[in-house]
C-alpha atoms as a PDB file:
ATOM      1  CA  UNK A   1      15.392 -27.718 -27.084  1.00  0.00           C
ATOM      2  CA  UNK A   2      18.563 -30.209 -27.875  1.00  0.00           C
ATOM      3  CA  UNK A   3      21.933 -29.289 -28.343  1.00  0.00           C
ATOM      4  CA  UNK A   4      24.677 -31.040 -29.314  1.00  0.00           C
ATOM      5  CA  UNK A   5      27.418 -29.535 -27.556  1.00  0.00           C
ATOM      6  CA  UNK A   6      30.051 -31.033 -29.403  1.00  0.00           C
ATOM      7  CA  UNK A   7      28.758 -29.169 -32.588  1.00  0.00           C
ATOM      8  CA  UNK A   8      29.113 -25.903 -34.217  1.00  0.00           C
ATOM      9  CA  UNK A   9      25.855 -24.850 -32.043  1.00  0.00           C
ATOM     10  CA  UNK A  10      27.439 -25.880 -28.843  1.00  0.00           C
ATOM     11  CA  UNK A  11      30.291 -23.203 -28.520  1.00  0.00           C
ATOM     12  CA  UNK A  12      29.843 -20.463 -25.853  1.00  0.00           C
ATOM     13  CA  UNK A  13      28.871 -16.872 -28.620  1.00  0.00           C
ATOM     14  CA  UNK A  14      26.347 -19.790 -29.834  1.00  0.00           C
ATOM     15  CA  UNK A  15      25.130 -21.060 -26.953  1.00  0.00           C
ATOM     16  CA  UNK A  16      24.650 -17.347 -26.192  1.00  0.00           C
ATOM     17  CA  UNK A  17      22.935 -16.108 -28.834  1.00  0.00           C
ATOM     18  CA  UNK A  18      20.295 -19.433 -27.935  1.00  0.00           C
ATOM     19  CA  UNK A  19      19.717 -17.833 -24.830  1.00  0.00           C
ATOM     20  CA  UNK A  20      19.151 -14.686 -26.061  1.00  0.00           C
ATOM     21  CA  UNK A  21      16.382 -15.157 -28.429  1.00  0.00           C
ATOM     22  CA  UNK A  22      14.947 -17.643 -26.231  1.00  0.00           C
ATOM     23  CA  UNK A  23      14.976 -15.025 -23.133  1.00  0.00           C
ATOM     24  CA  UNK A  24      13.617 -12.088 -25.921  1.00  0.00           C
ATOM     25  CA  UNK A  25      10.920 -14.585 -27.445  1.00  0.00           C
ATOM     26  CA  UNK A  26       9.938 -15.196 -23.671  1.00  0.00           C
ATOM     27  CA  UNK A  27       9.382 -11.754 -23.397  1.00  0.00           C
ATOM     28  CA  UNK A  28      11.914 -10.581 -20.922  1.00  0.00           C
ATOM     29  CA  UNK A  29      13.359  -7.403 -21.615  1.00  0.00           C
ATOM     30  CA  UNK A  30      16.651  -6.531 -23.569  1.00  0.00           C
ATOM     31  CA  UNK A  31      18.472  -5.454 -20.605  1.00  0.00           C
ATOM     32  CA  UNK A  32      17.098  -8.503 -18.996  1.00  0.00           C
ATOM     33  CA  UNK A  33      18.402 -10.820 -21.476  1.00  0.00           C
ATOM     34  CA  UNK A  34      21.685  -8.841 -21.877  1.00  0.00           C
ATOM     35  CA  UNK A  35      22.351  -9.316 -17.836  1.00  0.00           C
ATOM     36  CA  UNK A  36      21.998 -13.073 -18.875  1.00  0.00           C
ATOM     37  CA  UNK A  37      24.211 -13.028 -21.075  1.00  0.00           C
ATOM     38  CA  UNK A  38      26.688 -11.321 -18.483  1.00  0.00           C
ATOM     39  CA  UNK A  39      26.579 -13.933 -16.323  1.00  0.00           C
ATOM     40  CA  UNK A  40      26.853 -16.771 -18.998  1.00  0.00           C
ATOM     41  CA  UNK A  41      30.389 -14.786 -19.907  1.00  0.00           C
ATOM     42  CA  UNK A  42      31.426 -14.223 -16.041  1.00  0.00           C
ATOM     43  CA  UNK A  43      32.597 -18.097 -15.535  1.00  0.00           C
ATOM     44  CA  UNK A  44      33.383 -21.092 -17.651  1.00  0.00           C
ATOM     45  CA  UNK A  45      31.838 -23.166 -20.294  1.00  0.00           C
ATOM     46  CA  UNK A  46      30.541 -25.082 -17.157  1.00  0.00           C
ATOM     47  CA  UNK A  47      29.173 -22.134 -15.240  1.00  0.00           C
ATOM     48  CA  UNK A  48      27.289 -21.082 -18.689  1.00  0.00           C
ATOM     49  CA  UNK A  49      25.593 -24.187 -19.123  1.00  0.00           C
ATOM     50  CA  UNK A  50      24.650 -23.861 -15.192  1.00  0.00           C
ATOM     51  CA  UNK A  51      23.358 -20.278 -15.989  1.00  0.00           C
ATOM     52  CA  UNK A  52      21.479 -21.501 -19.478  1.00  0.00           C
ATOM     53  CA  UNK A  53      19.465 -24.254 -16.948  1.00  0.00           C
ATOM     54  CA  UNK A  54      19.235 -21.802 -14.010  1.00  0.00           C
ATOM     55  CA  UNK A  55      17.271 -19.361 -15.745  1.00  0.00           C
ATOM     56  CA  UNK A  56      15.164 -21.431 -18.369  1.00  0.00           C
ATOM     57  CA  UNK A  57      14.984 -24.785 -15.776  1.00  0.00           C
ATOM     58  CA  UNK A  58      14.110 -27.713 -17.987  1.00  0.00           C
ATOM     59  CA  UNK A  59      13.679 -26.075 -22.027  1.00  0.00           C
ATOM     60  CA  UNK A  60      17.402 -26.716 -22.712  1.00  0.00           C
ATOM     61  CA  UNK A  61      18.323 -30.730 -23.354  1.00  0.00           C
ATOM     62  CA  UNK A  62      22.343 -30.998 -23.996  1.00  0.00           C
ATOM     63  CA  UNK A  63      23.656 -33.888 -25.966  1.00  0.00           C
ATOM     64  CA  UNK A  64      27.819 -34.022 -24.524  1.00  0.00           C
ATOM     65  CA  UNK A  65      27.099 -32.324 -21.379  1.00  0.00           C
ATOM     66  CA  UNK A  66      30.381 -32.512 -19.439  1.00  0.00           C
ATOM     67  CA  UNK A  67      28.578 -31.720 -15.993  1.00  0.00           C
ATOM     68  CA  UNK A  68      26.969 -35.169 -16.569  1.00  0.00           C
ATOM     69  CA  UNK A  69      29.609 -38.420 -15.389  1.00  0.00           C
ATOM     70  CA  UNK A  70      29.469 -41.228 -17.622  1.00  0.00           C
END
């Protein structure tokens, strides 16, 4: 899935409601997905985009990433 993180889409309550349909329509539970969505909000914008690729390796492509050094 691509996202543009320098659009509307890429803000954190976006990028969190992403993950948690994606977690739901993998089938993980609601408390599951909500405990995601804890640890997306415990650091910053960095740390969620770490937690977004920790827990769904490889589905998430992000256009802007600033973990990535140009």
């Amino acid at each position: 899935m691509k996202i543009d993180l320098g659009a509307p889409e890429g803000n954190a309550i976006e990028l969190g409601g992403i993950t948690y349909r994606v977690a739901r329509q993998c089938g993980l539970s609601e408390k599951a997905a909500k405990d995601i969505l804890s640890d997306m909000r415990a650091g910053t914008y960095i740390d969620l985009l770490n937690v977004m690729d920790r827990e769904f390796p490889g589905l998430f492509q992000f256009h802007g990433d600033p973990r990535v050094k140009r």
